[in-house]
PDB file of N, CA and C in Angstrom:
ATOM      1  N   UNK A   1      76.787 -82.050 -27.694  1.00  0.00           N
ATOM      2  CA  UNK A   1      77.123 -81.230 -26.565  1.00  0.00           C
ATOM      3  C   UNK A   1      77.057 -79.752 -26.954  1.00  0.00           C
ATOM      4  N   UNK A   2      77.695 -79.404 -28.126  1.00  0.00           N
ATOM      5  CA  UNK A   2      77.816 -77.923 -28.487  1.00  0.00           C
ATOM      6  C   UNK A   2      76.294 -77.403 -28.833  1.00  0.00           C
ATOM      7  N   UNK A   3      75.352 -78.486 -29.501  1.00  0.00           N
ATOM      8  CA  UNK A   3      74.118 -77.914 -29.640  1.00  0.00           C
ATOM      9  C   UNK A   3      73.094 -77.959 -28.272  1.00  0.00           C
ATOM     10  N   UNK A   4      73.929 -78.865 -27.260  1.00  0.00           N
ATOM     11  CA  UNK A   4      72.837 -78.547 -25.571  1.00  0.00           C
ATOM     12  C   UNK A   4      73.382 -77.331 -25.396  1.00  0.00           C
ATOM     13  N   UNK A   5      74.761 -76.197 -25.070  1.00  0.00           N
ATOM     14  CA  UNK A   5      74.506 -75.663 -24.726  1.00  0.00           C
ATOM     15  C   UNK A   5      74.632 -74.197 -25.511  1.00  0.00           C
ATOM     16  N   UNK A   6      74.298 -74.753 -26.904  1.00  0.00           N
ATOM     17  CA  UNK A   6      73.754 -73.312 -27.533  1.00  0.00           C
ATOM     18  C   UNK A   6      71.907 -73.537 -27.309  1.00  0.00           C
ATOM     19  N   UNK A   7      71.474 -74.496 -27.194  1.00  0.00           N
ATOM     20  CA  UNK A   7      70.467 -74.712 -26.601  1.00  0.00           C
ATOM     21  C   UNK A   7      70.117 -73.949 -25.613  1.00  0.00           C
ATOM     22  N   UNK A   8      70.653 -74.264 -24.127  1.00  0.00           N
ATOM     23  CA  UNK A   8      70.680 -73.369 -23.097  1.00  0.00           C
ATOM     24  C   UNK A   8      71.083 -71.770 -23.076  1.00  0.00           C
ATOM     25  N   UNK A   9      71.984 -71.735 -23.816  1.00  0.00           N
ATOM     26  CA  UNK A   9      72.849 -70.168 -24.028  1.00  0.00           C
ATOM     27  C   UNK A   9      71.205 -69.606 -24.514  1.00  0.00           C
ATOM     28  N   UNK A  10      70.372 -69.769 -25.280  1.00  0.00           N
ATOM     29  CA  UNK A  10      69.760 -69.280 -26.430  1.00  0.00           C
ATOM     30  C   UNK A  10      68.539 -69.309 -25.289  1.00  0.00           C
ATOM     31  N   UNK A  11      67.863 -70.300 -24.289  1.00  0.00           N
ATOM     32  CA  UNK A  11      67.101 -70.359 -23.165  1.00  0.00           C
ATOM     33  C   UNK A  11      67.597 -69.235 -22.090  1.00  0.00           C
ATOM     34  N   UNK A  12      68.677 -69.098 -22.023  1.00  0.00           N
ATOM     35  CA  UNK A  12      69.187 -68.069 -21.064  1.00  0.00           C
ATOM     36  C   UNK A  12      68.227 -66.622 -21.188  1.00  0.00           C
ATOM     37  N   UNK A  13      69.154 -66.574 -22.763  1.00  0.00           N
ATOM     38  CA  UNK A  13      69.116 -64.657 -23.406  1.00  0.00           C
ATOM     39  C   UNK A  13      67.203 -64.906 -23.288  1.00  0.00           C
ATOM     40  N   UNK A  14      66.691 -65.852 -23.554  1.00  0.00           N
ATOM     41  CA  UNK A  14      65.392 -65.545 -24.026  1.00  0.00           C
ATOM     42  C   UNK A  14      64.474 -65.389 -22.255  1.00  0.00           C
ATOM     43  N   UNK A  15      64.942 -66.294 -21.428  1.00  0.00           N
ATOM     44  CA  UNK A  15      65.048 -66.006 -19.829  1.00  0.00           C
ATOM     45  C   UNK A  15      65.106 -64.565 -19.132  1.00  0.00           C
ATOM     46  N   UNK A  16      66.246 -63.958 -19.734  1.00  0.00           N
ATOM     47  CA  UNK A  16      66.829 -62.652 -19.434  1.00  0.00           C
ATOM     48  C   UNK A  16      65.891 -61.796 -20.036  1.00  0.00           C
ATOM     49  N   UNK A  17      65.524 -62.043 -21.679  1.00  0.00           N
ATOM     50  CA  UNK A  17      65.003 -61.214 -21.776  1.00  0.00           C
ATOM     51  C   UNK A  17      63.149 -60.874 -21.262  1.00  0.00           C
ATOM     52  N   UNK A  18      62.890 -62.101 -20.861  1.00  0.00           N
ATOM     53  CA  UNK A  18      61.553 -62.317 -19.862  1.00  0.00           C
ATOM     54  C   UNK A  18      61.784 -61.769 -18.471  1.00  0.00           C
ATOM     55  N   UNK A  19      62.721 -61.988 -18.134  1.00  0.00           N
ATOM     56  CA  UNK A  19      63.212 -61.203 -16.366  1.00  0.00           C
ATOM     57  C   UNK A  19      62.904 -59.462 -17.188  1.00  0.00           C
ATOM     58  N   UNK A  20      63.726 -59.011 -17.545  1.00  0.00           N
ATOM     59  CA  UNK A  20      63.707 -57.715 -17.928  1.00  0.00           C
ATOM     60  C   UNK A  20      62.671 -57.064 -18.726  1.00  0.00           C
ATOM     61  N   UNK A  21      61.596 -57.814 -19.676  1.00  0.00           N
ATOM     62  CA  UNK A  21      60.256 -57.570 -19.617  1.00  0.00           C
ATOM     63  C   UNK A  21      59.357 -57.440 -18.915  1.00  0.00           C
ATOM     64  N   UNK A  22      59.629 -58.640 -16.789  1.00  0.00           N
ATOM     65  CA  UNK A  22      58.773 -58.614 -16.524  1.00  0.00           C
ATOM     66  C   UNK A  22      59.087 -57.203 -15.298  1.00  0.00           C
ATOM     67  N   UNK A  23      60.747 -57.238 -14.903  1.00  0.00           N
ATOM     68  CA  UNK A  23      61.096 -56.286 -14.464  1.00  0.00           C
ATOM     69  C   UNK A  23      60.532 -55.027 -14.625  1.00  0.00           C
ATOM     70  N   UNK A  24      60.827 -54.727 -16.001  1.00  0.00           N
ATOM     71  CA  UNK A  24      59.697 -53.201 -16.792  1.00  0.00           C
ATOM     72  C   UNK A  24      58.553 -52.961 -16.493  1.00  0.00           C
ATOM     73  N   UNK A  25      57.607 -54.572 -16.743  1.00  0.00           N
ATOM     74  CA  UNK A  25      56.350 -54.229 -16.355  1.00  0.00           C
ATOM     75  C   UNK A  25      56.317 -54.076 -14.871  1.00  0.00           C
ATOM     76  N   UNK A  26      57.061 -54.504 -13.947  1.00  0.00           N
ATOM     77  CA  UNK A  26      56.908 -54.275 -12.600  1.00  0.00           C
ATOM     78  C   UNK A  26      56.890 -53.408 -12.130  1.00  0.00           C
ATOM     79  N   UNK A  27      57.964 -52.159 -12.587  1.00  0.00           N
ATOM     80  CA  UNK A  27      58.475 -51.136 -12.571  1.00  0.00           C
ATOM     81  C   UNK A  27      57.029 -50.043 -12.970  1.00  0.00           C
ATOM     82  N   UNK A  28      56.589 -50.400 -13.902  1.00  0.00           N
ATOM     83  CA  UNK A  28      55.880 -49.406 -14.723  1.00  0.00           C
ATOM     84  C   UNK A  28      54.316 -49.370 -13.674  1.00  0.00           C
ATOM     85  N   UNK A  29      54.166 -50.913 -13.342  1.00  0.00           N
ATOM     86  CA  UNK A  29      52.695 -50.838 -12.763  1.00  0.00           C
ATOM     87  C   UNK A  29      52.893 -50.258 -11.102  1.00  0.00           C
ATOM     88  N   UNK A  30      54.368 -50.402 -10.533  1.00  0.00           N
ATOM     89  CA  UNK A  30      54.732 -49.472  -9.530  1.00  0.00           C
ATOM     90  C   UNK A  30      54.108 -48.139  -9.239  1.00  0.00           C
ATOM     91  N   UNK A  31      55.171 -47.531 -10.692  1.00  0.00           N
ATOM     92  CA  UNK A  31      54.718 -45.871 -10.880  1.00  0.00           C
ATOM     93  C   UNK A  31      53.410 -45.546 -10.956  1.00  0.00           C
ATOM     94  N   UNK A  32      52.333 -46.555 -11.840  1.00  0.00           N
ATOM     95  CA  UNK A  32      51.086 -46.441 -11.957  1.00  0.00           C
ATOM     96  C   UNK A  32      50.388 -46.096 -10.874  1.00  0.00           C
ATOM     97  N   UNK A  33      50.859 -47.277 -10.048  1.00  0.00           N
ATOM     98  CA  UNK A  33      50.253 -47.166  -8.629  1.00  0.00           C
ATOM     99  C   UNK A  33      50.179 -46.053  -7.837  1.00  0.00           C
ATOM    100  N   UNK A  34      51.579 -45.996  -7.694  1.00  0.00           N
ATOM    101  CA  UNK A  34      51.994 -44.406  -7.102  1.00  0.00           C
ATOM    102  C   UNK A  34      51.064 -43.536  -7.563  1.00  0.00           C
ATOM    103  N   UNK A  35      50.898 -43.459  -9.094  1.00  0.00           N
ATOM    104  CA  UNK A  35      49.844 -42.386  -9.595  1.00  0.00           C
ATOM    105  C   UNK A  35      48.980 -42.428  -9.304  1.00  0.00           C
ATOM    106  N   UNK A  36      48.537 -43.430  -8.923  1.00  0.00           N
ATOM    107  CA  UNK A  36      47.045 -43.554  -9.054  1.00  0.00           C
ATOM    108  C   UNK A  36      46.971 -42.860  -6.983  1.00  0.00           C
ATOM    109  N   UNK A  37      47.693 -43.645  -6.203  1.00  0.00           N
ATOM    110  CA  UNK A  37      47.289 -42.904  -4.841  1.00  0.00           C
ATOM    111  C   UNK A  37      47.739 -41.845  -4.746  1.00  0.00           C
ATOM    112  N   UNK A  38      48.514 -41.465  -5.970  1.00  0.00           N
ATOM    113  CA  UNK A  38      48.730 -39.720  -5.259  1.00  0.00           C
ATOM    114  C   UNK A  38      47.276 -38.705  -5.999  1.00  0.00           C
ATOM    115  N   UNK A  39      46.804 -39.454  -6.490  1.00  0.00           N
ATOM    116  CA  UNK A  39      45.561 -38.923  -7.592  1.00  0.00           C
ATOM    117  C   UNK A  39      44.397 -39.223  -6.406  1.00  0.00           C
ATOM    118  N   UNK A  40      44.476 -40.218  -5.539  1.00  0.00           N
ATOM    119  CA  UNK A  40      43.211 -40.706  -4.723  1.00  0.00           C
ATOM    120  C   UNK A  40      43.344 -39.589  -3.339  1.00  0.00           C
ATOM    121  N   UNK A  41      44.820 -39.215  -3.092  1.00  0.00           N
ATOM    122  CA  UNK A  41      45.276 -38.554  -2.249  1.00  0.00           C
ATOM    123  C   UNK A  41      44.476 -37.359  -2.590  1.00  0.00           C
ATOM    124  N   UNK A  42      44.553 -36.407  -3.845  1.00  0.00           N
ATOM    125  CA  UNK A  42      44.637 -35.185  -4.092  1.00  0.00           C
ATOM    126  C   UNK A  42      42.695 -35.429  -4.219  1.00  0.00           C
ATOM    127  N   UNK A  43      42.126 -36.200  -4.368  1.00  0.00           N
ATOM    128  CA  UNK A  43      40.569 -36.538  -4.751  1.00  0.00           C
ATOM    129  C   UNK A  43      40.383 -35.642  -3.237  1.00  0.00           C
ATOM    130  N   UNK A  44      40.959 -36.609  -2.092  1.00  0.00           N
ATOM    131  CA  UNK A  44      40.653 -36.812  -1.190  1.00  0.00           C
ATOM    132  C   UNK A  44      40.819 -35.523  -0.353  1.00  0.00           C
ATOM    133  N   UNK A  45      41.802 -34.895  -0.851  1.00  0.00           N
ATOM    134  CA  UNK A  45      42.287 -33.235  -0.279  1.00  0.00           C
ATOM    135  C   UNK A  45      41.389 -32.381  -0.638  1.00  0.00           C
ATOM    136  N   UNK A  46      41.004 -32.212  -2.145  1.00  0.00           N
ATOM    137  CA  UNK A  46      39.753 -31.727  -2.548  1.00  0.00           C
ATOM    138  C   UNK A  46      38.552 -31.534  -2.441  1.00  0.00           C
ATOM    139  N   UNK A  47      38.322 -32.581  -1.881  1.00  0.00           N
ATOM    140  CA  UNK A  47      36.678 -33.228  -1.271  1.00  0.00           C
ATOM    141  C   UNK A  47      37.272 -32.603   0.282  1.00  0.00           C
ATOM    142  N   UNK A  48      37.895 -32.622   1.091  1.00  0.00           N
ATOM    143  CA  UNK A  48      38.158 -31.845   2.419  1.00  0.00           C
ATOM    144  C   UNK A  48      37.803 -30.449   1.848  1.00  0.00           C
ATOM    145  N   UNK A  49      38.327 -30.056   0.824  1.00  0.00           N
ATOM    146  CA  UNK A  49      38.751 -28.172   1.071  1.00  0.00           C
ATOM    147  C   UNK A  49      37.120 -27.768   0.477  1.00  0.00           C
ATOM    148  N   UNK A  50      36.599 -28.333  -0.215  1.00  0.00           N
ATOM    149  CA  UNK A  50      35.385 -28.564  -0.718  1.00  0.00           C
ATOM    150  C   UNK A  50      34.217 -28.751   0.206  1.00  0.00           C
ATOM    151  N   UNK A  51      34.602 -29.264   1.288  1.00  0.00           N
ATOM    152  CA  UNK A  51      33.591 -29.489   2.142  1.00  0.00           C
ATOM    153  C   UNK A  51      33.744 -28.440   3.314  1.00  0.00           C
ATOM    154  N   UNK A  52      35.157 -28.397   3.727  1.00  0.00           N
ATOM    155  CA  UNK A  52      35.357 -26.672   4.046  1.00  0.00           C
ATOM    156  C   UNK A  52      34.234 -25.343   3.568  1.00  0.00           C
ATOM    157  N   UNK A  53      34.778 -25.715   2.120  1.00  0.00           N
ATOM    158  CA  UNK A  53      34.152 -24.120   1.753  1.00  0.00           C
ATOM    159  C   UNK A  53      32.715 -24.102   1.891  1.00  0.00           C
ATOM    160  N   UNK A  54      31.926 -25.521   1.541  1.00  0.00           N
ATOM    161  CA  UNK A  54      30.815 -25.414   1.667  1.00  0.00           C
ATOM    162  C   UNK A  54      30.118 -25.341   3.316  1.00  0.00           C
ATOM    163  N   UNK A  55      30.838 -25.537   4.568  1.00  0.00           N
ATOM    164  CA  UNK A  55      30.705 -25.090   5.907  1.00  0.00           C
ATOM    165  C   UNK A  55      30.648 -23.699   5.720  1.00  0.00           C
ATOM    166  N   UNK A  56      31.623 -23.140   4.798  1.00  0.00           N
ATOM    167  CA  UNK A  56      31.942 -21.729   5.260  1.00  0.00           C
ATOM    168  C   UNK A  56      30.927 -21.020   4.604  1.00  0.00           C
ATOM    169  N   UNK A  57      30.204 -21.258   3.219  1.00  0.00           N
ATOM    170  CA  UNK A  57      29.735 -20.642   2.931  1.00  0.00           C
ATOM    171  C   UNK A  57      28.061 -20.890   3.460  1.00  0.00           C
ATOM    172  N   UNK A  58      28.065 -21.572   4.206  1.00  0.00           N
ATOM    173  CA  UNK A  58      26.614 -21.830   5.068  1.00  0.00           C
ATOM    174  C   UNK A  58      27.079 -21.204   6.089  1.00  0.00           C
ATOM    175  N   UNK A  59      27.992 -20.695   6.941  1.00  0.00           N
ATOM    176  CA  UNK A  59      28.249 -19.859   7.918  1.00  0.00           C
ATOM    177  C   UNK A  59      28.011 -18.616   7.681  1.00  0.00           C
ATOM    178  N   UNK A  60      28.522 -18.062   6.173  1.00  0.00           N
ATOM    179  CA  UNK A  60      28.231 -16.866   5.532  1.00  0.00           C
ATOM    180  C   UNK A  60      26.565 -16.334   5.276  1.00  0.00           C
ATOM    181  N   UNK A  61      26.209 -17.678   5.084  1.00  0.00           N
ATOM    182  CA  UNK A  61      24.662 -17.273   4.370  1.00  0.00           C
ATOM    183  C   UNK A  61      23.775 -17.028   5.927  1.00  0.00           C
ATOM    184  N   UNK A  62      24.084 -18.113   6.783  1.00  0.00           N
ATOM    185  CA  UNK A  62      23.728 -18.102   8.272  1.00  0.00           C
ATOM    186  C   UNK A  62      23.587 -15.834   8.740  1.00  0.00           C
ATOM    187  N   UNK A  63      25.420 -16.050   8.537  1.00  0.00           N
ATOM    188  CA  UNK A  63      25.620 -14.070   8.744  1.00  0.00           C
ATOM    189  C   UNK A  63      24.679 -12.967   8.001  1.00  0.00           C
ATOM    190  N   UNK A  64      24.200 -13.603   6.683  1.00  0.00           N
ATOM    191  CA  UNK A  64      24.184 -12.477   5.659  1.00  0.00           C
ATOM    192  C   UNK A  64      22.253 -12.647   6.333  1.00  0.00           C
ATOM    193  N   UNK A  65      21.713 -13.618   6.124  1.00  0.00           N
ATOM    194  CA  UNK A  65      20.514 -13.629   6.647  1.00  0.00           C
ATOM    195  C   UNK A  65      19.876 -13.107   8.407  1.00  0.00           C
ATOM    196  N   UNK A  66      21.336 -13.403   9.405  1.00  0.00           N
ATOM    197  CA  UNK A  66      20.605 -12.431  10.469  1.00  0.00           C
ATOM    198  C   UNK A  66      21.208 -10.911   9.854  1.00  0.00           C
ATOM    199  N   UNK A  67      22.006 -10.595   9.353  1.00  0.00           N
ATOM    200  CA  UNK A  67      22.233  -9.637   8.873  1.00  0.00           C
ATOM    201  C   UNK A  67      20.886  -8.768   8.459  1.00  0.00           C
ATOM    202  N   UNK A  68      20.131  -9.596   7.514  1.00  0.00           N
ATOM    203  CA  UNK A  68      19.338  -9.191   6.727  1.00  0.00           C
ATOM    204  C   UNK A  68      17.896  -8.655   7.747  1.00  0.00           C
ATOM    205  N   UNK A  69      17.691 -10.023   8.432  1.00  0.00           N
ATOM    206  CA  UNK A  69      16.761  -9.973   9.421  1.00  0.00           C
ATOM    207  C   UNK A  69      17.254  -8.131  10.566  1.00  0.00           C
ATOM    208  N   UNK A  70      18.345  -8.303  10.885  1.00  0.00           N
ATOM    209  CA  UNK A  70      18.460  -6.768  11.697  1.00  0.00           C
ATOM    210  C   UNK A  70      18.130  -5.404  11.006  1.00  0.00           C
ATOM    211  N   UNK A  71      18.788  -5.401   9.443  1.00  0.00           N
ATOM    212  CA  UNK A  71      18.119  -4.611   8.436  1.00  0.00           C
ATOM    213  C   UNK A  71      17.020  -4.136   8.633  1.00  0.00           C
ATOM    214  N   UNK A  72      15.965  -5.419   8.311  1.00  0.00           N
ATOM    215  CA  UNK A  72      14.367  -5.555   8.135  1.00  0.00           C
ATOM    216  C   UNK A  72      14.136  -4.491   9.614  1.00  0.00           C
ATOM    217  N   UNK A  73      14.668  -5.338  10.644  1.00  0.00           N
ATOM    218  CA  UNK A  73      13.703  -4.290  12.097  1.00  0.00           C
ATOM    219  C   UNK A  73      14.395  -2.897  12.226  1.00  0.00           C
ATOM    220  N   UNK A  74      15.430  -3.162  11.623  1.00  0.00           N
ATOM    221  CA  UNK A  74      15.924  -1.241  11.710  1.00  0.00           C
ATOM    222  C   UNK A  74      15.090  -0.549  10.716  1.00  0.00           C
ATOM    223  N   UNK A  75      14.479  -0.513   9.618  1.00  0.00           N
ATOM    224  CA  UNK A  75      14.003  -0.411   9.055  1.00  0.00           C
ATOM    225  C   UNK A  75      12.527  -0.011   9.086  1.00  0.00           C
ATOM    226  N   UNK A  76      11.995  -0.971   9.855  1.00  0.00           N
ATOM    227  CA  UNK A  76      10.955  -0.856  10.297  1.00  0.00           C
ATOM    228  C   UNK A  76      11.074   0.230  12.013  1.00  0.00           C
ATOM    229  N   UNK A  77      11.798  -0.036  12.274  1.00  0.00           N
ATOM    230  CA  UNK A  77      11.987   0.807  13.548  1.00  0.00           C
ATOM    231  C   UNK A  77      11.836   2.222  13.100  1.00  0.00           C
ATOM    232  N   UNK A  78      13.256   2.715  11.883  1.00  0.00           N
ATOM    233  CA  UNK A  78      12.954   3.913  11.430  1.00  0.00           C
ATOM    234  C   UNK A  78      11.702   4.593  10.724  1.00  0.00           C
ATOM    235  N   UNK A  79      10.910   3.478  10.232  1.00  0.00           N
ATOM    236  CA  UNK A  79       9.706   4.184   9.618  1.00  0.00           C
ATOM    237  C   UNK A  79       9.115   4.528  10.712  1.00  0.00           C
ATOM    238  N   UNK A  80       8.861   3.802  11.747  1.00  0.00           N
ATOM    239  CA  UNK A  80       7.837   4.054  12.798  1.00  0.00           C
ATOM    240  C   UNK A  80       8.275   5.302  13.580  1.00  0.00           C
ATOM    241  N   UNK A  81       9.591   5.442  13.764  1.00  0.00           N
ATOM    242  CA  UNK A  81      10.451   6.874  13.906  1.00  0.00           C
ATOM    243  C   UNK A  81       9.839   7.392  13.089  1.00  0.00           C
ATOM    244  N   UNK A  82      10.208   7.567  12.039  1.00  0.00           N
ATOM    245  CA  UNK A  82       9.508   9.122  11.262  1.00  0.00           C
ATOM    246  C   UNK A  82       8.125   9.355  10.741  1.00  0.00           C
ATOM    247  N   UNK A  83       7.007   8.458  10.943  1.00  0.00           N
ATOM    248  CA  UNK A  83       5.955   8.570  11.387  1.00  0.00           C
ATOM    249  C   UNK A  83       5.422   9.705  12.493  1.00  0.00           C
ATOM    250  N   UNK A  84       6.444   8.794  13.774  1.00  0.00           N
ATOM    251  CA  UNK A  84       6.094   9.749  15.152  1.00  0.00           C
ATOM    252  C   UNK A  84       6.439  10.922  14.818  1.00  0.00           C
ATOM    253  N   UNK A  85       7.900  11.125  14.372  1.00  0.00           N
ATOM    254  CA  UNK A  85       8.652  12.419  14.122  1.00  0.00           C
ATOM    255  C   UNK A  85       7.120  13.568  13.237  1.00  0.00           C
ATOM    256  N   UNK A  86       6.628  12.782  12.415  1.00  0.00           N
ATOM    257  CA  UNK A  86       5.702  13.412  11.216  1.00  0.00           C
ATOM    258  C   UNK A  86       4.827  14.048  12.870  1.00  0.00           C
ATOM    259  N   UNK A  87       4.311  13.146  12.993  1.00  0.00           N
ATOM    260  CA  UNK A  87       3.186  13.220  14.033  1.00  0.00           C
ATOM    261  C   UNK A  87       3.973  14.882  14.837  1.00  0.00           C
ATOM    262  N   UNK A  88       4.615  14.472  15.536  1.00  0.00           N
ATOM    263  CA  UNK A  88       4.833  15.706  15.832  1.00  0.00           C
ATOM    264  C   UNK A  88       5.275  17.014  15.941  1.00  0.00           C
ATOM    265  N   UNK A  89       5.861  16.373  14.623  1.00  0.00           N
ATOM    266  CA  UNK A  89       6.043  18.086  13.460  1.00  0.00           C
ATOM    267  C   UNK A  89       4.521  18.636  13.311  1.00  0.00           C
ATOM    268  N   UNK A  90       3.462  17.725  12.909  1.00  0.00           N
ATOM    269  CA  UNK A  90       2.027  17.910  12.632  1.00  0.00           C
ATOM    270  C   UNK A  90       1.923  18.970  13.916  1.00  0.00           C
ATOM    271  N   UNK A  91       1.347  18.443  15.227  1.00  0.00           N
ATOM    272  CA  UNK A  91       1.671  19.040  16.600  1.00  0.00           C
ATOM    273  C   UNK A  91       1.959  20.209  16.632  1.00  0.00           C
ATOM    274  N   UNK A  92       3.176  20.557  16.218  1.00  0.00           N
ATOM    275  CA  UNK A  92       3.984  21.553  17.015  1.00  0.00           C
ATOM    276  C   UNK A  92       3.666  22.735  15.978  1.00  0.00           C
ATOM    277  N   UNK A  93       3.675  22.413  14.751  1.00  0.00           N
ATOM    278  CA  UNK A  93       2.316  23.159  13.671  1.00  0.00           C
ATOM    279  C   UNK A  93       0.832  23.573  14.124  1.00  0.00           C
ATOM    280  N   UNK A  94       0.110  22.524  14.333  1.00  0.00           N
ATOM    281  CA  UNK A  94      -1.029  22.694  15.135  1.00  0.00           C
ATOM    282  C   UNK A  94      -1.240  23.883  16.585  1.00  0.00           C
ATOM    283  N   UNK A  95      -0.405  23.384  17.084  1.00  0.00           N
ATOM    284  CA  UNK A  95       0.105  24.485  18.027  1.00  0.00           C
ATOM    285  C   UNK A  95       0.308  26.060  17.637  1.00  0.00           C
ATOM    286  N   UNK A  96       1.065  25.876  17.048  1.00  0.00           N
ATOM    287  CA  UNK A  96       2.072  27.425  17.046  1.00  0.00           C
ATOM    288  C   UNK A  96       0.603  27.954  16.367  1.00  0.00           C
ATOM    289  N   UNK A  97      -0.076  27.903  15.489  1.00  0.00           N
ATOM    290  CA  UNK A  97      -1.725  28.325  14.371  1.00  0.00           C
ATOM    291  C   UNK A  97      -2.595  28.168  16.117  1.00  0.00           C
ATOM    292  N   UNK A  98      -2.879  27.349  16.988  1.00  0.00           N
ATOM    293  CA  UNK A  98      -3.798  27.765  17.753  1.00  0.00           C
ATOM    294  C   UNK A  98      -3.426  28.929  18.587  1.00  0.00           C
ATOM    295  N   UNK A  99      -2.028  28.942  19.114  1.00  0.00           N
ATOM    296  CA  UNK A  99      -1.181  29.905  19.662  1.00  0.00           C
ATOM    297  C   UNK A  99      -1.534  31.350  19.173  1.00  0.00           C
ATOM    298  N   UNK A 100      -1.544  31.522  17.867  1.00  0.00           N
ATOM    299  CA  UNK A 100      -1.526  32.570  17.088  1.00  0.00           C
ATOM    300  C   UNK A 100      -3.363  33.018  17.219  1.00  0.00           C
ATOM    301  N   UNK A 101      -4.089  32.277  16.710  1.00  0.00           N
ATOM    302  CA  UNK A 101      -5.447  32.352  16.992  1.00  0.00           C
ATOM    303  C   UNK A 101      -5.844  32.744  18.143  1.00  0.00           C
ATOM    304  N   UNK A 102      -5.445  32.179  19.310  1.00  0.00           N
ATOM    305  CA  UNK A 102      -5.637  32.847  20.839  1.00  0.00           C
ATOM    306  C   UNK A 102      -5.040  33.876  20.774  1.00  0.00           C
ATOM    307  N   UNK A 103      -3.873  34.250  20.462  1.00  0.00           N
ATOM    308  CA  UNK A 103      -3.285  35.776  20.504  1.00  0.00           C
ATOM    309  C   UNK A 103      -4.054  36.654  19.934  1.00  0.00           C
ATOM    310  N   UNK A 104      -4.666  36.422  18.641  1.00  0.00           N
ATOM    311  CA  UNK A 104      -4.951  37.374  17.690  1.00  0.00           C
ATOM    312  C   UNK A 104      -6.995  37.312  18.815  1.00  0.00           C
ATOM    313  N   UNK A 105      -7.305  36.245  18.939  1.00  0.00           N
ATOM    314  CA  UNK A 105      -8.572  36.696  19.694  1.00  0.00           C
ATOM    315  C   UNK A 105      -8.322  37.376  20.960  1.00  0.00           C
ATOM    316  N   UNK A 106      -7.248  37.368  21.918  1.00  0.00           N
ATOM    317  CA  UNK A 106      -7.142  37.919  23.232  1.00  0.00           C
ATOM    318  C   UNK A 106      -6.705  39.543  22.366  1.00  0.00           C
ATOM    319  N   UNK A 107      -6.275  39.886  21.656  1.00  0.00           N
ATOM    320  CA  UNK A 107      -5.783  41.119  20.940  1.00  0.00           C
ATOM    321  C   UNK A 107      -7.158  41.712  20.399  1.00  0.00           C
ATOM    322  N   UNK A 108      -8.140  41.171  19.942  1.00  0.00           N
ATOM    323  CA  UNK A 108      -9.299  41.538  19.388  1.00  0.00           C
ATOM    324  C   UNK A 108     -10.396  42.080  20.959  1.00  0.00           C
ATOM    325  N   UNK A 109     -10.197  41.014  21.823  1.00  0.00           N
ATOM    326  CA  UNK A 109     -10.721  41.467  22.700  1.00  0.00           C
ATOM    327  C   UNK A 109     -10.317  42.780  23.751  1.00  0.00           C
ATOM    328  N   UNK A 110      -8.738  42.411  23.342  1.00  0.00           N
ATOM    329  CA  UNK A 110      -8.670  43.983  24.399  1.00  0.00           C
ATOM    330  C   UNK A 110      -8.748  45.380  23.728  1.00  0.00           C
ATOM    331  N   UNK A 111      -9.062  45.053  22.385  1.00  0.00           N
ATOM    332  CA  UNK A 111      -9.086  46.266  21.033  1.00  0.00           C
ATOM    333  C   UNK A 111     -10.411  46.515  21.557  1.00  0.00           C
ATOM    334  N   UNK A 112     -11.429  45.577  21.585  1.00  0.00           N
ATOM    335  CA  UNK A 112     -12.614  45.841  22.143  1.00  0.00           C
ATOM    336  C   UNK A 112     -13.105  46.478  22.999  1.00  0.00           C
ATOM    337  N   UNK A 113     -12.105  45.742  24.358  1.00  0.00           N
ATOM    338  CA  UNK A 113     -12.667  46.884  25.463  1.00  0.00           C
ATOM    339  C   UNK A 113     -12.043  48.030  25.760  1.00  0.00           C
ATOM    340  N   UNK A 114     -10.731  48.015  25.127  1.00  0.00           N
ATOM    341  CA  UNK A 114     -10.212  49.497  24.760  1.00  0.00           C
ATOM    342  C   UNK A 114     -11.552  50.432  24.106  1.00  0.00           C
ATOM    343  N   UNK A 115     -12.161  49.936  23.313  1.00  0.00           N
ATOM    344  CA  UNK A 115     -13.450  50.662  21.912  1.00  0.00           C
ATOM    345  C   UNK A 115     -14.448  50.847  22.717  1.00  0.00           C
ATOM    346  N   UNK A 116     -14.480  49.607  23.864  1.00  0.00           N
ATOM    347  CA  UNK A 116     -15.444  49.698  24.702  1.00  0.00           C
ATOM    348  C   UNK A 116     -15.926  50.826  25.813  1.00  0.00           C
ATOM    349  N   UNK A 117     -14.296  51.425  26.076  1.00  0.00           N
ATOM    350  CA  UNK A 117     -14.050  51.837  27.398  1.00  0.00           C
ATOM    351  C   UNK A 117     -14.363  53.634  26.898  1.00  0.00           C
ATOM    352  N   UNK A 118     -13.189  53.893  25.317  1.00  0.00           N
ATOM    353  CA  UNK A 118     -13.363  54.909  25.133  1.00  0.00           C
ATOM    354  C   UNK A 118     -14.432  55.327  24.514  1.00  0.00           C
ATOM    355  N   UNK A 119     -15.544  54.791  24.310  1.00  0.00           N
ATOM    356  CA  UNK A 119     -16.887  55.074  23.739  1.00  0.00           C
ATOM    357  C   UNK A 119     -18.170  55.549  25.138  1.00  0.00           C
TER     358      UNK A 119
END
């Protein structure tokens, strides 16, 4: 009798200590878990803010390229501006030298018939 239930006593502790091994491991592959979806969580937040930025920065490149494109025709607008501008600086040069030429021939001619008159 005393050796059935040091028998059992000794099945118990070794029982107990299998409950509380498997307890631990239960415990432990819990937390794991937890880790692991708060890790699938944060994947998953990342890959959002990630896919964010990459919208945003195709929105940016979208801006920076008509940007670029308005550049280009201002650009071209202003050359063709100061072309004309050239053009008629040229002009108004051209001018003022024929201006002067007609003066200086209408001045020659009335020197003339002044030379003309008193001769």
């Amino acid at each position: 009798k005393q050796w059935y239930q040091r028998r059992v006593r000794g099945s118990d502790l070794l029982g107990n200590e299998h409950k509380n091994t498997m307890v631990n491991n239960s415990e432990r592959l819990e937390r794991s878990s937890r880790r692991l979806e708060d890790g699938y969580r944060m994947a998953l937040e990342t890959e959002e803010i990630g896919q964010n930025v990459l919208n945003n920065l195709a929105q940016d490149r979208e801006k920076i390229n008509s940007a670029r494109n308005r550049l280009n025709n201002v650009d071209s607008s202003l050359t063709q501006s100061s072309r004309l501008l050239n053009n008629m600086y040229r002009r108004v040069i051209q001018n003022k030298v024929l201006m002067f030429v007609i003066g200086a021939i209408i001045v020659f001619i009335i020197i003339l018939a002044l030379y003309g008159m008193l001769k």
